[in-house]
C-alpha atoms as a PDB file:
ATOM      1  CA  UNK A   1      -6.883 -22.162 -16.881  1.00  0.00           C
ATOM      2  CA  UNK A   2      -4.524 -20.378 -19.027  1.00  0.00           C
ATOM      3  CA  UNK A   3      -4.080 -16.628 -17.956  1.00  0.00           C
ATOM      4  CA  UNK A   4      -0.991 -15.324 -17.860  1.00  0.00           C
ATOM      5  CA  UNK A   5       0.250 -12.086 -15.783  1.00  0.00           C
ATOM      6  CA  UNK A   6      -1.435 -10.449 -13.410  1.00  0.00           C
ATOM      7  CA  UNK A   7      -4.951 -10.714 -11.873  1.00  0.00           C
ATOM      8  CA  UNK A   8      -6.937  -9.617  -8.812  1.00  0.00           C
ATOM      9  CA  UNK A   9      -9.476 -11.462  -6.800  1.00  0.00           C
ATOM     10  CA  UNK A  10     -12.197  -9.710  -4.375  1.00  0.00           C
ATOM     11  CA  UNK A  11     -13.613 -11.953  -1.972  1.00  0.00           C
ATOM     12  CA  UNK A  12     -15.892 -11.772   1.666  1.00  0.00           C
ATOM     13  CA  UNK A  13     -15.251 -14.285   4.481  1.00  0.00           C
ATOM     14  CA  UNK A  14     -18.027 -14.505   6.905  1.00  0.00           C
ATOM     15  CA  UNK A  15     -18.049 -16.304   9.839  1.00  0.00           C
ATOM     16  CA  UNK A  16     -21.407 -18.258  10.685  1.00  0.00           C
ATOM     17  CA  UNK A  17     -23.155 -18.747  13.834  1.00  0.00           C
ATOM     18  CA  UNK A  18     -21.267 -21.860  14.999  1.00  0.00           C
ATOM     19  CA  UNK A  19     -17.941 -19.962  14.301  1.00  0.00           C
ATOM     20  CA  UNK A  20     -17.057 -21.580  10.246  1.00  0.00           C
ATOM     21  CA  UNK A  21     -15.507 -19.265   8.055  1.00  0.00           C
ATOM     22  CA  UNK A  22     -16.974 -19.658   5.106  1.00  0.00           C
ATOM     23  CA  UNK A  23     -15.439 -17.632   1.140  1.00  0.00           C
ATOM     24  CA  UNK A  24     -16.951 -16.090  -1.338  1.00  0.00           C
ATOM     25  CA  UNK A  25     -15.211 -15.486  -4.715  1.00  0.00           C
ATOM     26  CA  UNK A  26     -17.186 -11.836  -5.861  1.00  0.00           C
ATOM     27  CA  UNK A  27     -14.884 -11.206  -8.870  1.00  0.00           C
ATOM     28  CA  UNK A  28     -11.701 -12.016 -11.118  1.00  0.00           C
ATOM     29  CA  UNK A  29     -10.038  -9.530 -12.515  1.00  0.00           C
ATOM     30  CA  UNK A  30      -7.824 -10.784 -15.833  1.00  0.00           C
ATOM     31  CA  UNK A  31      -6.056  -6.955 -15.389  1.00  0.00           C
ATOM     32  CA  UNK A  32      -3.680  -4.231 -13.184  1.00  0.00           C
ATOM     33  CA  UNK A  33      -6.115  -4.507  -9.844  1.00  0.00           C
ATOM     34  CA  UNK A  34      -5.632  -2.410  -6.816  1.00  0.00           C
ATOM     35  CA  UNK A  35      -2.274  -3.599  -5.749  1.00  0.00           C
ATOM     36  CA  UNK A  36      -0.516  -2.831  -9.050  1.00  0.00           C
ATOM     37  CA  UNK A  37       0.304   0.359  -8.024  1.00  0.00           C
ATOM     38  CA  UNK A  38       2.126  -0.691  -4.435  1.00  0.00           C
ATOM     39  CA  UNK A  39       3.751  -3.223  -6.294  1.00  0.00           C
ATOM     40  CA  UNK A  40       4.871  -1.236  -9.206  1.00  0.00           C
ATOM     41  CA  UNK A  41       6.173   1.394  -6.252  1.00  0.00           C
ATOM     42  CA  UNK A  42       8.123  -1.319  -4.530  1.00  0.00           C
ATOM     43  CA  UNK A  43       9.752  -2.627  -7.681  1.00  0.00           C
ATOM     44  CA  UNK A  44      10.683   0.660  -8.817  1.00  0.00           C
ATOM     45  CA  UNK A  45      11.648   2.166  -5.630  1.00  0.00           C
ATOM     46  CA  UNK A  46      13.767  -0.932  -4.329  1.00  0.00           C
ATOM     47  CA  UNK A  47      14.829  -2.933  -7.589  1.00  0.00           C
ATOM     48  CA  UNK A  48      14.903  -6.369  -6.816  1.00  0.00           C
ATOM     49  CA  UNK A  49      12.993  -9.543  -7.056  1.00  0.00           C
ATOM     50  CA  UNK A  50       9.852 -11.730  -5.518  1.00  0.00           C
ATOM     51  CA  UNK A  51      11.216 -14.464  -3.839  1.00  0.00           C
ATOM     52  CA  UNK A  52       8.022 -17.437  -4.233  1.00  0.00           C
ATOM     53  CA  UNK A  53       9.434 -19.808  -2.231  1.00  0.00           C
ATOM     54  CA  UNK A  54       9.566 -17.259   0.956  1.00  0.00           C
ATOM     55  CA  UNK A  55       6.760 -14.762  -0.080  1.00  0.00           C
ATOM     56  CA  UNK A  56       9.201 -12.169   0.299  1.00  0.00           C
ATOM     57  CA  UNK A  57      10.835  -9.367  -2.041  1.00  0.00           C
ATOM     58  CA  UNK A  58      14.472  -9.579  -1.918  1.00  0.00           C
ATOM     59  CA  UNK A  59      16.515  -5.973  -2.726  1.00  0.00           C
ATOM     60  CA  UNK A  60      19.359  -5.958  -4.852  1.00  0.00           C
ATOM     61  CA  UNK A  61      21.690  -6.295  -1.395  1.00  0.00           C
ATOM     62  CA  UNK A  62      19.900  -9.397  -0.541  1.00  0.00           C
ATOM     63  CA  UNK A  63      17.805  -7.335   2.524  1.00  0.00           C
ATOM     64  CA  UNK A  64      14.102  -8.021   2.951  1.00  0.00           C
ATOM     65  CA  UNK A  65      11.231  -5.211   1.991  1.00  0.00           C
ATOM     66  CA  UNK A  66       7.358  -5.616   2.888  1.00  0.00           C
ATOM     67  CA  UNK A  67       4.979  -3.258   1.903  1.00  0.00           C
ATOM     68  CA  UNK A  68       1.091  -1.826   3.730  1.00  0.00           C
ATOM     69  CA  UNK A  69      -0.749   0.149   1.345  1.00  0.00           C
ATOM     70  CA  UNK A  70      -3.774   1.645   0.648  1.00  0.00           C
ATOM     71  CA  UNK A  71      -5.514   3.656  -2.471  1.00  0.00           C
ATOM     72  CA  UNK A  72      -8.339   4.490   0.111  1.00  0.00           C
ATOM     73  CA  UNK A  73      -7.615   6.450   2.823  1.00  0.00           C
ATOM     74  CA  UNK A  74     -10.091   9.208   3.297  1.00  0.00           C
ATOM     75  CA  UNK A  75     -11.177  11.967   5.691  1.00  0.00           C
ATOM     76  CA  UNK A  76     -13.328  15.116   5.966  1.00  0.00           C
ATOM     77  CA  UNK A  77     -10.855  17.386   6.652  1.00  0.00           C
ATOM     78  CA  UNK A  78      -8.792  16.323   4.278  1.00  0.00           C
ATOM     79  CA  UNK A  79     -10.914  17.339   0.987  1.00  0.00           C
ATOM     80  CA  UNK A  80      -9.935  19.953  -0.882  1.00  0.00           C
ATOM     81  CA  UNK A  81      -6.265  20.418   0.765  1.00  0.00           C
ATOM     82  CA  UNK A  82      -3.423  21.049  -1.644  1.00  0.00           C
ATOM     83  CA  UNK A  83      -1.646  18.308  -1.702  1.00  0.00           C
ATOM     84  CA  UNK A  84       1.447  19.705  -0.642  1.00  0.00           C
ATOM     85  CA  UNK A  85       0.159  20.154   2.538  1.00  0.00           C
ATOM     86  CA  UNK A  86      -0.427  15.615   2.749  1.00  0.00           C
ATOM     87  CA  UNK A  87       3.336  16.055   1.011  1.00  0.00           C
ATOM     88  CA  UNK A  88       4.411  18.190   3.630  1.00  0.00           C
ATOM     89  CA  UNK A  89       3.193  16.415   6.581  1.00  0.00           C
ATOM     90  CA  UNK A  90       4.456  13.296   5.523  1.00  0.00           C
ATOM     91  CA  UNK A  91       7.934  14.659   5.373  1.00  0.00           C
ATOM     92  CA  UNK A  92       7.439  17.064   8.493  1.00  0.00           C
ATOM     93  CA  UNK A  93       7.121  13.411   9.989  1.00  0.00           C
ATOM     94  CA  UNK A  94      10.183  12.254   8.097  1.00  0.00           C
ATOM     95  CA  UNK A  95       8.709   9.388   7.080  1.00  0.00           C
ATOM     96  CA  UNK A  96       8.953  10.244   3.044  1.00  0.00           C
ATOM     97  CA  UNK A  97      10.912   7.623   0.473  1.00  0.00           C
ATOM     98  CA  UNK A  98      14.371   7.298   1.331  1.00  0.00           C
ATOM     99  CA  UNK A  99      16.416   5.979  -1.172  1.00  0.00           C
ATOM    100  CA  UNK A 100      19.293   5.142   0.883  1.00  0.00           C
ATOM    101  CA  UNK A 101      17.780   3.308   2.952  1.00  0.00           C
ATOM    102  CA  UNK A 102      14.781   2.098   0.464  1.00  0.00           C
ATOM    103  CA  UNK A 103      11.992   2.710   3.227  1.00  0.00           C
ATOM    104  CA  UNK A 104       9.692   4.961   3.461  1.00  0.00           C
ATOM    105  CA  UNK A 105       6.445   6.661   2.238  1.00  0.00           C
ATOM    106  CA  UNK A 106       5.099   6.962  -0.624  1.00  0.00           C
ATOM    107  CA  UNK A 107       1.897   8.868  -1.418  1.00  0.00           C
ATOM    108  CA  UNK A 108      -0.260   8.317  -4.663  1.00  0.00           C
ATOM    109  CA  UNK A 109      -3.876   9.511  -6.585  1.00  0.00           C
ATOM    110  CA  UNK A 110      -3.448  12.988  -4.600  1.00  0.00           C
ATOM    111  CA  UNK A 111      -5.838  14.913  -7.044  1.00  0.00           C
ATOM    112  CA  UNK A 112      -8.810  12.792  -4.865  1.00  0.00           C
ATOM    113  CA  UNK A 113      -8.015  15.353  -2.300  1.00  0.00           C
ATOM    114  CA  UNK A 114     -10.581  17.684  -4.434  1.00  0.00           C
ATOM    115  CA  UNK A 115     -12.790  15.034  -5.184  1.00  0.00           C
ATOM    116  CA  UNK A 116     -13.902  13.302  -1.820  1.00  0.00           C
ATOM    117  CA  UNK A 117     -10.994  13.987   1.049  1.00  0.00           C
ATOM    118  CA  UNK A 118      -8.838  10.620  -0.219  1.00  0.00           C
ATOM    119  CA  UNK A 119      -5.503   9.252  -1.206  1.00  0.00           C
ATOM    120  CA  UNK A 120      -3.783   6.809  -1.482  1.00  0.00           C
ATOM    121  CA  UNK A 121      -0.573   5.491   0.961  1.00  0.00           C
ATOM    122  CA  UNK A 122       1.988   2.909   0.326  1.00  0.00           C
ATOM    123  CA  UNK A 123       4.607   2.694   3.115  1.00  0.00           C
ATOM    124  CA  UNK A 124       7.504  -0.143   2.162  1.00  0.00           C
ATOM    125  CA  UNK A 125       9.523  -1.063   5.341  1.00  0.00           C
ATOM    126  CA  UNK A 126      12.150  -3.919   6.092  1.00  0.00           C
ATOM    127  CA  UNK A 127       9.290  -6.292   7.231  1.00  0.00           C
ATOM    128  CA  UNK A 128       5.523  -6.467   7.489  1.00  0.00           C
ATOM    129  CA  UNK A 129       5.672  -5.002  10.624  1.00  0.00           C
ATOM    130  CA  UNK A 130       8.248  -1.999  10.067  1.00  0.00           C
ATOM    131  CA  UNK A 131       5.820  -1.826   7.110  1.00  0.00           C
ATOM    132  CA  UNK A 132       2.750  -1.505   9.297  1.00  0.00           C
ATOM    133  CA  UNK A 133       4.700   0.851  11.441  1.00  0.00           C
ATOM    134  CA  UNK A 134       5.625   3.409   8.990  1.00  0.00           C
ATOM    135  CA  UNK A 135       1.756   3.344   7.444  1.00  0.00           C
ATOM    136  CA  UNK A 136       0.456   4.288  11.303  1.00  0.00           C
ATOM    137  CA  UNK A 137       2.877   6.710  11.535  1.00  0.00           C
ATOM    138  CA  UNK A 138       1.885   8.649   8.670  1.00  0.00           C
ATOM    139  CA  UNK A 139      -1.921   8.444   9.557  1.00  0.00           C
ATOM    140  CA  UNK A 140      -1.049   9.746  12.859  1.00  0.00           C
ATOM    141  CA  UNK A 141       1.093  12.533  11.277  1.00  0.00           C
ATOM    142  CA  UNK A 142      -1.502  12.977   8.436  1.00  0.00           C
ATOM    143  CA  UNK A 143      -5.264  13.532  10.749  1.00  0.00           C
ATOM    144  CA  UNK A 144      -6.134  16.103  12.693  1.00  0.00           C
END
């Protein structure tokens, strides 16, 4: 209708008793949203560009980068650490950015750790599921 730039859209899908998913549109967002950040991290991190046609981001080189990410990842344990100690396990783990290889993890919105236990997680791999990978792997390294 118009907009330009970015938006975000939450939405529920429910399934129904005779197994229809149905959608429901809860809210347009005509602003940065929730996957800004992952996506600023990714264009930053590996310059490059969104390929529409494959749904992929396409490095510099011409290699292939996916992202999993989340700005909610939250435990009990976890509130009040420094975050050094997230910073440290994370690299402990070696899973931290690599620029060399422009994979890795990146952590963001540390200072929750004093609010509520939470942070957030962005792992960028070569594909959706080295992507996936990496994000386990740093959960695994990251809970107690």
């Amino acid at each position: 209708m118009g907009a330009l730039g970015r938006f975000s859209l939450d939405f529920a899908v429910t399934r129904d008793a005779a197994g229809h998913w149905n959608i429901y549109a809860l809210e347009v967002n005509l602003r940065k949203g929730g996957t800004t950040h992952p996506y600023a991290a990714l264009r930053n991190l590996v310059p490059g560009r969104y390929d529409a046609e494959s749904g992929q981001w396409i490095a510099k080189d011409g290699t292939t980068r996916a992202y999993c990410s989340t700005d909610n990842l939250v435990h009990e344990s976890w509130l009040g650490i420094p975050p050094k100690r997230i910073i440290g396990a994370v690299a402990e783990a070696g899973l931290q950015f690599d620029y060399a290889s422009g994979t890795g993890v990146v952590l963001h919105m540390l200072s929750c750790l004093a609010i509520d236990g939470r942070f957030g997680l962005t792992a960028i791999g070569n594909s959706s599921a080295h992507a996936t990978e990496l994000f386990e792997a740093a959960k695994k390294a990251l809970l107690p």
